[in-house]
Protein backbone atom coordinates (compact mmCIF):
# COMPACT_ATOMS: atom_id res chain seq x y z
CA UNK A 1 0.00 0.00 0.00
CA UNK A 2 1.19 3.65 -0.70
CA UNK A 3 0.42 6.74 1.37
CA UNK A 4 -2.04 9.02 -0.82
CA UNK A 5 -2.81 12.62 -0.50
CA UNK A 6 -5.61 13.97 -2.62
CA UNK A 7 -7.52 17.37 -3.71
CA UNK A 8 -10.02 18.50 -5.84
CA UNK A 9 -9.36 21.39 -7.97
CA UNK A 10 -12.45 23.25 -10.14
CA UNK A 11 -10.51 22.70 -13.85
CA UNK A 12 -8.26 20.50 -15.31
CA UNK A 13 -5.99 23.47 -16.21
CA UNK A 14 -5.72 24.48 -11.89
CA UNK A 15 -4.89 20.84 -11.56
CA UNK A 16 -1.95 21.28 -14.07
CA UNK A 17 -0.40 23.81 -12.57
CA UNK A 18 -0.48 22.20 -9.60
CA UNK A 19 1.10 19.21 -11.23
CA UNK A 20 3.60 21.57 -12.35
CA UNK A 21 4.71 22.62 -9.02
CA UNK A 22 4.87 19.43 -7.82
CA UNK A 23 7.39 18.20 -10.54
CA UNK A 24 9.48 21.68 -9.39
CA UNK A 25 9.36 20.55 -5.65
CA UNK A 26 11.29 16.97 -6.59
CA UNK A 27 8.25 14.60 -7.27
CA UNK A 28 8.19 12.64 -10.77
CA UNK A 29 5.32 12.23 -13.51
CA UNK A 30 5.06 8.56 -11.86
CA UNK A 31 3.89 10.05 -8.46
CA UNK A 32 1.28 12.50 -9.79
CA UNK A 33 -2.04 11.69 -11.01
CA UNK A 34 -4.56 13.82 -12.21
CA UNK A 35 -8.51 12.21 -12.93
CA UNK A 36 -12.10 13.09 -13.49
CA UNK A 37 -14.39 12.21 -10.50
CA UNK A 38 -17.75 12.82 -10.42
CA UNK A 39 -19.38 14.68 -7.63
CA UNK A 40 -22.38 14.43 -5.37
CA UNK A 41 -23.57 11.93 -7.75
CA UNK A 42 -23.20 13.90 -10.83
CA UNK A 43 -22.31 12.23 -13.97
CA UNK A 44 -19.06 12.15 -15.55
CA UNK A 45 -19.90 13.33 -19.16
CA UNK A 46 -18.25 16.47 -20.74
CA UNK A 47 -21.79 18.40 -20.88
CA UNK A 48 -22.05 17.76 -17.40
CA UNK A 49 -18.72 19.58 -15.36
CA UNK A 50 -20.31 20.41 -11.89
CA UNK A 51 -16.85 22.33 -9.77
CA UNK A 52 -14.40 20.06 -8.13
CA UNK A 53 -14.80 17.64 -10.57
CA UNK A 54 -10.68 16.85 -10.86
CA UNK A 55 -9.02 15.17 -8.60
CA UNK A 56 -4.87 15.31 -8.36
CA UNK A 57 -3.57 12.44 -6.55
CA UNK A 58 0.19 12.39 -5.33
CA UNK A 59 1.81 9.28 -3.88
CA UNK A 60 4.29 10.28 -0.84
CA UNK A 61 6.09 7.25 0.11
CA UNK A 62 8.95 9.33 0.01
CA UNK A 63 8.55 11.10 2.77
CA UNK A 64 6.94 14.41 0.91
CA UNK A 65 3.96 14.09 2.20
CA UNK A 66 4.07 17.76 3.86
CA UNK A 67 5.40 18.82 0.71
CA UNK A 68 2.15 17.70 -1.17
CA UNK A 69 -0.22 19.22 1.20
CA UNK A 70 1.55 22.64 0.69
CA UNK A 71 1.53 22.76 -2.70
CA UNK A 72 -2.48 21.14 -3.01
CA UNK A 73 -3.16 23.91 -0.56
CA UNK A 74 -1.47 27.14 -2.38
CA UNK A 75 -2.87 25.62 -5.30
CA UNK A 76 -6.43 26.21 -4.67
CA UNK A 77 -6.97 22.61 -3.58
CA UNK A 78 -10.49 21.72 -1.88
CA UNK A 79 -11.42 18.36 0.09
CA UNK A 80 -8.14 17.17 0.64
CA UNK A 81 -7.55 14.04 2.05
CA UNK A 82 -4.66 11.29 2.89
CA UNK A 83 -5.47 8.03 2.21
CA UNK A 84 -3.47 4.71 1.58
CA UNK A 85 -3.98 2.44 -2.33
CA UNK A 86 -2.34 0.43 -4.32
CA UNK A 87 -0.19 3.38 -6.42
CA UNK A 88 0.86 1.58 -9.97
CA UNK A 89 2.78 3.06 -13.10
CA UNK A 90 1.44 6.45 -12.20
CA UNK A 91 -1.99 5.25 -11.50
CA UNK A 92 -4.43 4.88 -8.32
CA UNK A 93 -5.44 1.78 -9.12
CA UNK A 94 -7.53 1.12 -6.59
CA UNK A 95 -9.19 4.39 -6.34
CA UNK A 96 -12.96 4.53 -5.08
CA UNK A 97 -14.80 7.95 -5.13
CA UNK A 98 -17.61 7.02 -2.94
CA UNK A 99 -14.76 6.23 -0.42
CA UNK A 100 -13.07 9.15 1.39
CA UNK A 101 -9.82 9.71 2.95
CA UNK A 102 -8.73 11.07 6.16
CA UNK A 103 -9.57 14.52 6.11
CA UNK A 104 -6.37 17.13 5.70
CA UNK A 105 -6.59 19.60 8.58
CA UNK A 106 -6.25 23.31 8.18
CA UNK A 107 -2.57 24.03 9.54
CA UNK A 108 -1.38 20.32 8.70
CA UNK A 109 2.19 20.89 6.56
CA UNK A 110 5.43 22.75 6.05
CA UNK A 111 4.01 25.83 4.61
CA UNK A 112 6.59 26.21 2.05
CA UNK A 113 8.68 28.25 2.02
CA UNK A 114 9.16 27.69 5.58
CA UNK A 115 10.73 30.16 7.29
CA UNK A 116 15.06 29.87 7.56
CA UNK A 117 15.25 28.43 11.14
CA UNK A 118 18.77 30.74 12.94
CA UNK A 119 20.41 27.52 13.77
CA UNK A 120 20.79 27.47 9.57
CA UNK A 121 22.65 30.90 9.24
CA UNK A 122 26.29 31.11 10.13
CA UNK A 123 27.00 33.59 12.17
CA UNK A 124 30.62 34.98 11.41
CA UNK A 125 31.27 34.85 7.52
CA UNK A 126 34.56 34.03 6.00
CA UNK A 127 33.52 34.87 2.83
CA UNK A 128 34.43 31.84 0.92
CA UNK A 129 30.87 30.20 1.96
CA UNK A 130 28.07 29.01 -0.53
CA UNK A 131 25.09 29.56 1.46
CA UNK A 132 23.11 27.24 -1.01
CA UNK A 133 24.54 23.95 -0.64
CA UNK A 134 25.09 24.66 3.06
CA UNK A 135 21.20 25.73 3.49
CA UNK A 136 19.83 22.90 1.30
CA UNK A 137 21.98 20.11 3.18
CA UNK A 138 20.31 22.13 6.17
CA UNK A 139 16.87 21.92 4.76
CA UNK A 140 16.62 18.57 3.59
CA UNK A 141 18.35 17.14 6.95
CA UNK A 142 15.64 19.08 8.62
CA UNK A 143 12.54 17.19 6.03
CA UNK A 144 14.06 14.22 7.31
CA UNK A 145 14.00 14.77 10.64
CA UNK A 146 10.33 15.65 10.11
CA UNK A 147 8.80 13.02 8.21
């Protein structure tokens, strides 16, 4: 089983661009999923587009899940959930839209771009530092250490 997390988005084109930021924030094509759904028992047909009718799935087994849910979130993401499926080739395979996740609470995630923590800032300079490499090793010690 893979750890899910999900959110509805009002047009295939919001979806995208979430898709988009995903692929920018390290995860590949085969962890990102975008699908029609049909809503409140509304059909599925292309005359018949009620909102939230696009669902962008992202598997997080490695350890991005707080990553996801910040992105689905500044996105424009509604009824987000977590849930666990069998993730194949890309796919949900298993996915059931009369089943819901576990709700994603307001406040759950990094909030990207988190703020730079002090113990990640030197605090004499010799000059001869590269403050990138030294603040993504920081950073990505620190997703670790989170997830």
């Amino acid at each position: 089983m893979s750890s899910i997390v999900a959110g509805r988005f009002e047009s295939l084109a919001s979806a995208e661009d979430a898709a988009r930021t995903l692929f920018a924030r390290g995860f590949s094509v085969w962890d990102v999923s975008i699908m029609s759904v049909p809503q409140d028992g509304a059909g599925n047909t292309a005359a018949d587009k009620p909102p939230d009718n696009v669902m962008l799935a992202v598997c997080v087994n490695k350890g991005l899940g707080s990553v996801a849910v910040d992105v689905l979130r500044e996105a424009g993401a509604s009824r987000m959930e977590r849930a666990q499926g069998n993730w194949e080739c890309g796919q949900w395979m298993d996915f059931n839209p009369a089943r819901r996740g576990e709700p994603v609470h307001d406040g759950e995630g990094e909030f990207w771009p988190r703020p730079l923590a002090s113990e990640a800032v030197a605090e004499e300079s010799t000059g001869n530092e590269d403050p990138g490499s030294e603040l993504e090793h920081f950073v990505n010690q620190k997703r670790v250490e989170h997830d």
